[in-house]
N, C-alpha and C. Protein backbone atom coordinates (compact mmCIF):
# COMPACT_ATOMS: atom_id res chain seq x y z
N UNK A 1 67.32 74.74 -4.88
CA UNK A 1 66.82 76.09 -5.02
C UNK A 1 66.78 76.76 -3.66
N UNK A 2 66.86 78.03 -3.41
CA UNK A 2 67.12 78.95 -2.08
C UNK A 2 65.72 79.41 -2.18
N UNK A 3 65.34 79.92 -1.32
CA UNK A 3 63.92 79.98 -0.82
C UNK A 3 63.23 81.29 -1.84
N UNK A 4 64.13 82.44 -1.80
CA UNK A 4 63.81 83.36 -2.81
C UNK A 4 63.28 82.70 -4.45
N UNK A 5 64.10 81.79 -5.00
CA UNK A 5 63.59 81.31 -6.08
C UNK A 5 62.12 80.46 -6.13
N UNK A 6 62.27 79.87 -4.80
CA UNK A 6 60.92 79.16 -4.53
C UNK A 6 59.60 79.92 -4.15
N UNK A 7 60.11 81.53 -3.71
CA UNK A 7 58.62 82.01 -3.74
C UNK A 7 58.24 83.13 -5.06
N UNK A 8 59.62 83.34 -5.89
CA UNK A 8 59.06 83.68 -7.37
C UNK A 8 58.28 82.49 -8.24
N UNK A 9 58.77 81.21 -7.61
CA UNK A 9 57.96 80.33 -8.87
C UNK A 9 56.48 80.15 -8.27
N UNK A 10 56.81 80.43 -6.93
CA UNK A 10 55.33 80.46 -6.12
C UNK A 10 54.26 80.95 -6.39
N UNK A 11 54.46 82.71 -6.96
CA UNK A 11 54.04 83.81 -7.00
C UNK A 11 53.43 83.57 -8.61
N UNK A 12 54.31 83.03 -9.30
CA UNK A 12 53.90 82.76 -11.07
C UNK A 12 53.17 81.55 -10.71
N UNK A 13 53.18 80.61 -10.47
CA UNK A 13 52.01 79.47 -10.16
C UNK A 13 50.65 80.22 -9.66
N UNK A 14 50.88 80.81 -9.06
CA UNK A 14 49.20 81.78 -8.90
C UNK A 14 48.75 82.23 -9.41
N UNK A 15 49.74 83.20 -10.24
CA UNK A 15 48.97 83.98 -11.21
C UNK A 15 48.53 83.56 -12.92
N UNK A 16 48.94 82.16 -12.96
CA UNK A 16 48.76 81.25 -13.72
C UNK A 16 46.97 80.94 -13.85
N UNK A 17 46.09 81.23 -14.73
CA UNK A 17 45.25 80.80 -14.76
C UNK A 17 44.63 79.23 -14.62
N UNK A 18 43.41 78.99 -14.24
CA UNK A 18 43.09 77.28 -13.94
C UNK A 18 42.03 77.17 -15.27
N UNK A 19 43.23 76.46 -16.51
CA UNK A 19 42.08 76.44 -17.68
C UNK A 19 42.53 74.76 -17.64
N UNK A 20 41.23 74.07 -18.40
CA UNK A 20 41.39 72.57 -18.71
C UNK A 20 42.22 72.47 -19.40
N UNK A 21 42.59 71.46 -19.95
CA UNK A 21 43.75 70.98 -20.90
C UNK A 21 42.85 70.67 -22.24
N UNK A 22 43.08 71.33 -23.10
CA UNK A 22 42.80 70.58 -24.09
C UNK A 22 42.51 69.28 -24.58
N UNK A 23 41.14 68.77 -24.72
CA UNK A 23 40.60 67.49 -25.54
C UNK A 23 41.62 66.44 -25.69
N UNK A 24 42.47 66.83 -26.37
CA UNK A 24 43.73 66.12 -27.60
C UNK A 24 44.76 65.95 -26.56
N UNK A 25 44.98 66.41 -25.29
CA UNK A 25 45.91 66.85 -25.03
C UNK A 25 46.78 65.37 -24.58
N UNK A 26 45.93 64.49 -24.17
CA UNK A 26 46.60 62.97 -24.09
C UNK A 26 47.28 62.56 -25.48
N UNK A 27 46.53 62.67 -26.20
CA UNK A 27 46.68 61.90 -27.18
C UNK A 27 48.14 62.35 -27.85
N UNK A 28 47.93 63.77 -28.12
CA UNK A 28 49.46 64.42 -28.50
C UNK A 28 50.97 64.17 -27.98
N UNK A 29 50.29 63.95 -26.63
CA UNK A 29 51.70 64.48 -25.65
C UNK A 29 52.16 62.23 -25.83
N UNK A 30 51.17 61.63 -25.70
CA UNK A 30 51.47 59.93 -26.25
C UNK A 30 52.17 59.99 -27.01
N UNK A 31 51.44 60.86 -28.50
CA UNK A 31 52.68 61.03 -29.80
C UNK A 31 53.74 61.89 -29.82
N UNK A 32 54.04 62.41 -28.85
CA UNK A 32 55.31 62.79 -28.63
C UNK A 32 56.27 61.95 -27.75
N UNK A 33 55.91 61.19 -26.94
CA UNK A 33 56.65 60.60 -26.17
C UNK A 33 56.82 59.71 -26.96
N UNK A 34 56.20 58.51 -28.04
CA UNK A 34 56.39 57.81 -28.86
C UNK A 34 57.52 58.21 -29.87
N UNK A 35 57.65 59.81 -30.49
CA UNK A 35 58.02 59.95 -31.50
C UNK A 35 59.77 60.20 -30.81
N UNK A 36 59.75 60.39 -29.51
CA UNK A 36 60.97 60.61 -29.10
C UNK A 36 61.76 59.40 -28.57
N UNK A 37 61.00 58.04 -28.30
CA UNK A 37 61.15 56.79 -28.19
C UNK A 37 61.94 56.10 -29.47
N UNK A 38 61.24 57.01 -30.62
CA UNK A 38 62.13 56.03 -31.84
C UNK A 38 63.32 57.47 -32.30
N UNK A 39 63.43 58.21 -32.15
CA UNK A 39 64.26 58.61 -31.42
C UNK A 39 65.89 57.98 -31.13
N UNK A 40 65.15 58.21 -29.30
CA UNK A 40 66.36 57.39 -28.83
C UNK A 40 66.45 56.09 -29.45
N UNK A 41 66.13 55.35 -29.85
CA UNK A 41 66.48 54.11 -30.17
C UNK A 41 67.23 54.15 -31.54
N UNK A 42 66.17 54.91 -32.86
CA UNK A 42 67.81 55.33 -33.67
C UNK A 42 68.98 55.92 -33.61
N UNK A 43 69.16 56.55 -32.40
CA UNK A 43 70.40 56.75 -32.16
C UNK A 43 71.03 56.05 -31.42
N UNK A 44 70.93 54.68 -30.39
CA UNK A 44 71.15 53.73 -30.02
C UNK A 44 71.68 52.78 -30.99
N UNK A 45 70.80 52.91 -32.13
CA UNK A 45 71.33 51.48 -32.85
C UNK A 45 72.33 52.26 -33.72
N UNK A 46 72.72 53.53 -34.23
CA UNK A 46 73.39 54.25 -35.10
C UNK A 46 74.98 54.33 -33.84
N UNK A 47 74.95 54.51 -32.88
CA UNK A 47 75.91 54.06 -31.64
C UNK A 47 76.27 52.71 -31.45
N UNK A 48 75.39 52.21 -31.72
CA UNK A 48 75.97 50.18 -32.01
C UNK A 48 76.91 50.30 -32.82
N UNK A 49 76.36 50.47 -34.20
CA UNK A 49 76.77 50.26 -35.06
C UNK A 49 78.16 50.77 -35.33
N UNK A 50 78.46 52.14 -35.02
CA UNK A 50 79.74 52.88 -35.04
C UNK A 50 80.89 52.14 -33.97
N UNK A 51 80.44 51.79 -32.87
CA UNK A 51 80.85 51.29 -31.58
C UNK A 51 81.28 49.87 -32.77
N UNK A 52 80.70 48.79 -33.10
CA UNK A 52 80.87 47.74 -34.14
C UNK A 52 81.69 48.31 -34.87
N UNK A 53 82.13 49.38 -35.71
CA UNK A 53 82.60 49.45 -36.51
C UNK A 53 84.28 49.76 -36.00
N UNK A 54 83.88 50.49 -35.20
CA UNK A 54 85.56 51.26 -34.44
C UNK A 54 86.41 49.66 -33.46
N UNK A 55 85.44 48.85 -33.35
CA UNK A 55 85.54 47.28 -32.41
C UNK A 55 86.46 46.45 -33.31
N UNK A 56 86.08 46.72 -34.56
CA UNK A 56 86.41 45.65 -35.71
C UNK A 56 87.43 46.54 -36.12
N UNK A 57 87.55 47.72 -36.71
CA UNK A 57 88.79 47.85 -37.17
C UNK A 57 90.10 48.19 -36.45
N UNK A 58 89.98 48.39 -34.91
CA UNK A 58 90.84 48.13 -33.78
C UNK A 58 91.21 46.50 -33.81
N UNK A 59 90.61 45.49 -34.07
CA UNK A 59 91.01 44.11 -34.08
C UNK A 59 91.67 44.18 -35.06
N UNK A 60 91.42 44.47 -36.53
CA UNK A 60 92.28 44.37 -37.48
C UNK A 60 93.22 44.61 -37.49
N UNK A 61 93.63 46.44 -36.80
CA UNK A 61 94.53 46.79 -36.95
C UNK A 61 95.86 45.81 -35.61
N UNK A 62 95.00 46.05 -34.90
CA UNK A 62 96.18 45.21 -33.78
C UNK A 62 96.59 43.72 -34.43
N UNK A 63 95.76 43.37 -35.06
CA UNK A 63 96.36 41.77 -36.04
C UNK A 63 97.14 42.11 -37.01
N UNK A 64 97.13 43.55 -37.53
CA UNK A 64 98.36 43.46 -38.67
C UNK A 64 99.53 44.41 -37.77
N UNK A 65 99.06 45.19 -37.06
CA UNK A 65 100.49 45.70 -35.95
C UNK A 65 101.07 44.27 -35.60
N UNK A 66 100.07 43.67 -34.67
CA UNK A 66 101.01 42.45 -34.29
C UNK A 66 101.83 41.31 -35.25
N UNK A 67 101.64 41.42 -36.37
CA UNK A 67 102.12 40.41 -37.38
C UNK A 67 103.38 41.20 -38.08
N UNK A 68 103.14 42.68 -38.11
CA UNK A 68 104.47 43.14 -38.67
C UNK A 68 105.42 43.22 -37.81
N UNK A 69 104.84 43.62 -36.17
CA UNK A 69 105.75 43.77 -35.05
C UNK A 69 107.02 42.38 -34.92
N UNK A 70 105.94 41.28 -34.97
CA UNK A 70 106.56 39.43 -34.63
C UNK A 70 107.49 39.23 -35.96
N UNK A 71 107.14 39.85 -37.14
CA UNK A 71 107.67 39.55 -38.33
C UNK A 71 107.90 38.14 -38.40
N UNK A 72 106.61 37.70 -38.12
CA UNK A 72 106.41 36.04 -38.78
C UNK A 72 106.84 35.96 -40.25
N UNK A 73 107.49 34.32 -40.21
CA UNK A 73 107.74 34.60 -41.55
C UNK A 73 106.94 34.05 -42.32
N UNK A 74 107.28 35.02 -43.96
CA UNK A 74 106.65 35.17 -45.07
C UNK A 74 105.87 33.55 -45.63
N UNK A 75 104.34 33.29 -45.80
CA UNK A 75 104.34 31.95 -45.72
C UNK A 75 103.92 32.47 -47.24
N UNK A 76 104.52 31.45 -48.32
CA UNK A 76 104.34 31.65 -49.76
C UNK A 76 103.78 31.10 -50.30
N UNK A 77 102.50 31.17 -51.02
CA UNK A 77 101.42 30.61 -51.66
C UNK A 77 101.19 31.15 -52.42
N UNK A 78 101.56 30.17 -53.70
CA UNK A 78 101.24 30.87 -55.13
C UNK A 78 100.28 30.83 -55.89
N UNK A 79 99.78 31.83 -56.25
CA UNK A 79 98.42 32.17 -57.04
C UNK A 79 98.71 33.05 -58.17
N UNK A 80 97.87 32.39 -59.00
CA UNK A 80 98.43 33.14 -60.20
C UNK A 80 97.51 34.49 -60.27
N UNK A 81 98.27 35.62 -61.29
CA UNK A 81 97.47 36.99 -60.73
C UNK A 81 96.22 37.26 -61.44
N UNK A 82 95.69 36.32 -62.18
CA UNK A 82 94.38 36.46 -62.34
C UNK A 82 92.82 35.87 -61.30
N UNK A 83 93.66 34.67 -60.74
CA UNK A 83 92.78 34.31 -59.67
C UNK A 83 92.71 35.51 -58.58
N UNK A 84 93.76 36.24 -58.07
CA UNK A 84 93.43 37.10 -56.79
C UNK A 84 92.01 37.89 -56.71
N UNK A 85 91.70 38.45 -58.18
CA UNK A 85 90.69 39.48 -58.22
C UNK A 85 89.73 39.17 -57.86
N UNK A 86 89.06 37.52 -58.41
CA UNK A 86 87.80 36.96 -58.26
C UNK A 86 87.65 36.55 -56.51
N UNK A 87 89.02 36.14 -56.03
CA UNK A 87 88.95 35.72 -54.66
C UNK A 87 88.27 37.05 -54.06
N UNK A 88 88.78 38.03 -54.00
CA UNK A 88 88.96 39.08 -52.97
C UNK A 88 87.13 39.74 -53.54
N UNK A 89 87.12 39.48 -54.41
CA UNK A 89 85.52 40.24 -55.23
C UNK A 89 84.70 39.18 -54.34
N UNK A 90 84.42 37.63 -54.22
CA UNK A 90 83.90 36.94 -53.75
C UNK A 90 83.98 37.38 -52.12
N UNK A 91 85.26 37.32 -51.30
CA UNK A 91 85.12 37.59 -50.03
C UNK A 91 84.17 39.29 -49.65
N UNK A 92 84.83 39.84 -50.43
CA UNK A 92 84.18 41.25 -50.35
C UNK A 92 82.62 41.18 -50.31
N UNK A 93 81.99 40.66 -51.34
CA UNK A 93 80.87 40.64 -51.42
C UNK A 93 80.10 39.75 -50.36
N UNK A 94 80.55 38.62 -50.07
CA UNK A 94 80.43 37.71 -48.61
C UNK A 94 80.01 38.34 -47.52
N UNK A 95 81.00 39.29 -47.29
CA UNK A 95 80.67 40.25 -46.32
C UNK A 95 80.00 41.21 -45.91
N UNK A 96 79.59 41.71 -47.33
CA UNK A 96 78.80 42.95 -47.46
C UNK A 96 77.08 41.89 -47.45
N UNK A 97 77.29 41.09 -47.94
CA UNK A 97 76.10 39.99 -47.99
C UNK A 97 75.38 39.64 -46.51
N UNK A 98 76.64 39.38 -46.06
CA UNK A 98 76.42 38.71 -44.34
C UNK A 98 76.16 39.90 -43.42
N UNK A 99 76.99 41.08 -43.47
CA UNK A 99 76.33 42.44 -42.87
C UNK A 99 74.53 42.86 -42.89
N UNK A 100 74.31 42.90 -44.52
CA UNK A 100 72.82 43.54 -44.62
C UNK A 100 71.95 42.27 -44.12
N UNK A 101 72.31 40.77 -44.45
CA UNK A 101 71.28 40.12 -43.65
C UNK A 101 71.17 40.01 -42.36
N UNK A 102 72.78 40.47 -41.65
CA UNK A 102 72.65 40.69 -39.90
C UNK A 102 71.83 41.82 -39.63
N UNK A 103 72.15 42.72 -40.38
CA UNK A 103 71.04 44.38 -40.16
C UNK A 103 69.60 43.84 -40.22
N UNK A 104 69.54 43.36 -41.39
CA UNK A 104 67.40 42.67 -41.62
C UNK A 104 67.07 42.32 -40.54
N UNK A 105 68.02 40.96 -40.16
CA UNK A 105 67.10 40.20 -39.01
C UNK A 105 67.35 40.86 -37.49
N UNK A 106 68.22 41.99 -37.40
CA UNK A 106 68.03 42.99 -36.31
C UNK A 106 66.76 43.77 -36.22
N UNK A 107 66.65 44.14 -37.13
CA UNK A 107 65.48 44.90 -37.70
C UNK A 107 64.43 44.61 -37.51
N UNK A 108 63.87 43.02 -37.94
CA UNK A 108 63.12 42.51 -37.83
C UNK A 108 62.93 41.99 -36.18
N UNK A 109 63.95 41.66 -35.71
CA UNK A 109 63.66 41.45 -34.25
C UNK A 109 63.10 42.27 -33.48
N UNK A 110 63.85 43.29 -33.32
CA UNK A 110 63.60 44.58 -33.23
C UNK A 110 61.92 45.07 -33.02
N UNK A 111 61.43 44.96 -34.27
CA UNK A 111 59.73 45.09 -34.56
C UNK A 111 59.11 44.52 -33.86
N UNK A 112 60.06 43.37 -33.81
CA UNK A 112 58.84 42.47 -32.87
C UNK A 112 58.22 42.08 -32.16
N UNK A 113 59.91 42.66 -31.34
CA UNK A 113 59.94 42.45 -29.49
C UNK A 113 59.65 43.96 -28.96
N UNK A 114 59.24 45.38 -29.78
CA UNK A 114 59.97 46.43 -29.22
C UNK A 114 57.72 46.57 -29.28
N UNK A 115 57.17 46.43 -29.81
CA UNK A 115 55.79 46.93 -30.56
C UNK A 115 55.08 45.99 -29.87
């Protein structure tokens, strides 16, 4: 700041009355700093999570770029076409299984160590 700005804020600091602070006034300004604490932190973990998500499907994709690029060859394993559905329903759900219990016990850690 140049000196001119420093003696307008000068000039308003004076003419600023000297009243107490309000009773509450700890207590509020605590619950605001608290409420902006969880806050940042849901948007921290909502940034994990996206960051996780863009991590994993960059691996995927570079594992199937790289496999069509090498054009390994075709390894043939036969399954008949009623088994595929139940496989892929089982892995699917595996995953979606193993995700929400990684989220819980984040969650739960989280509470524990953060409070």
């Amino acid at each position: 700041m140049n000196q001119n700005e420093q003696d307008i804020l000068k000039s308003i600091f004076i003419r600023l009355p000297d009243e107490p602070l309000p009773p509450t006034f700890q207590s509020e300004m605590m619950l605001r700093i608290k409420k902006e604490a969880v806050r940042i932190a849901k948007r921290n973990q909502r940034l994990r999570v996206l960051a996780l998500i863009a991590a994993t499907t960059f691996t995927i994709g570079l594992a199937v770029a790289s496999l069509v690029y090498m054009g390994l060859p075709e390894i043939m394993i036969e399954f008949s076409v009623v088994m595929i559905p139940p496989y892929y329903i089982y892995f699917g759900l595996l995953v979606l299984v193993l995700l929400f219990t990684d989220h819980w016990l984040q969650q739960r850690y989280y509470k524990r160590h953060t409070m």
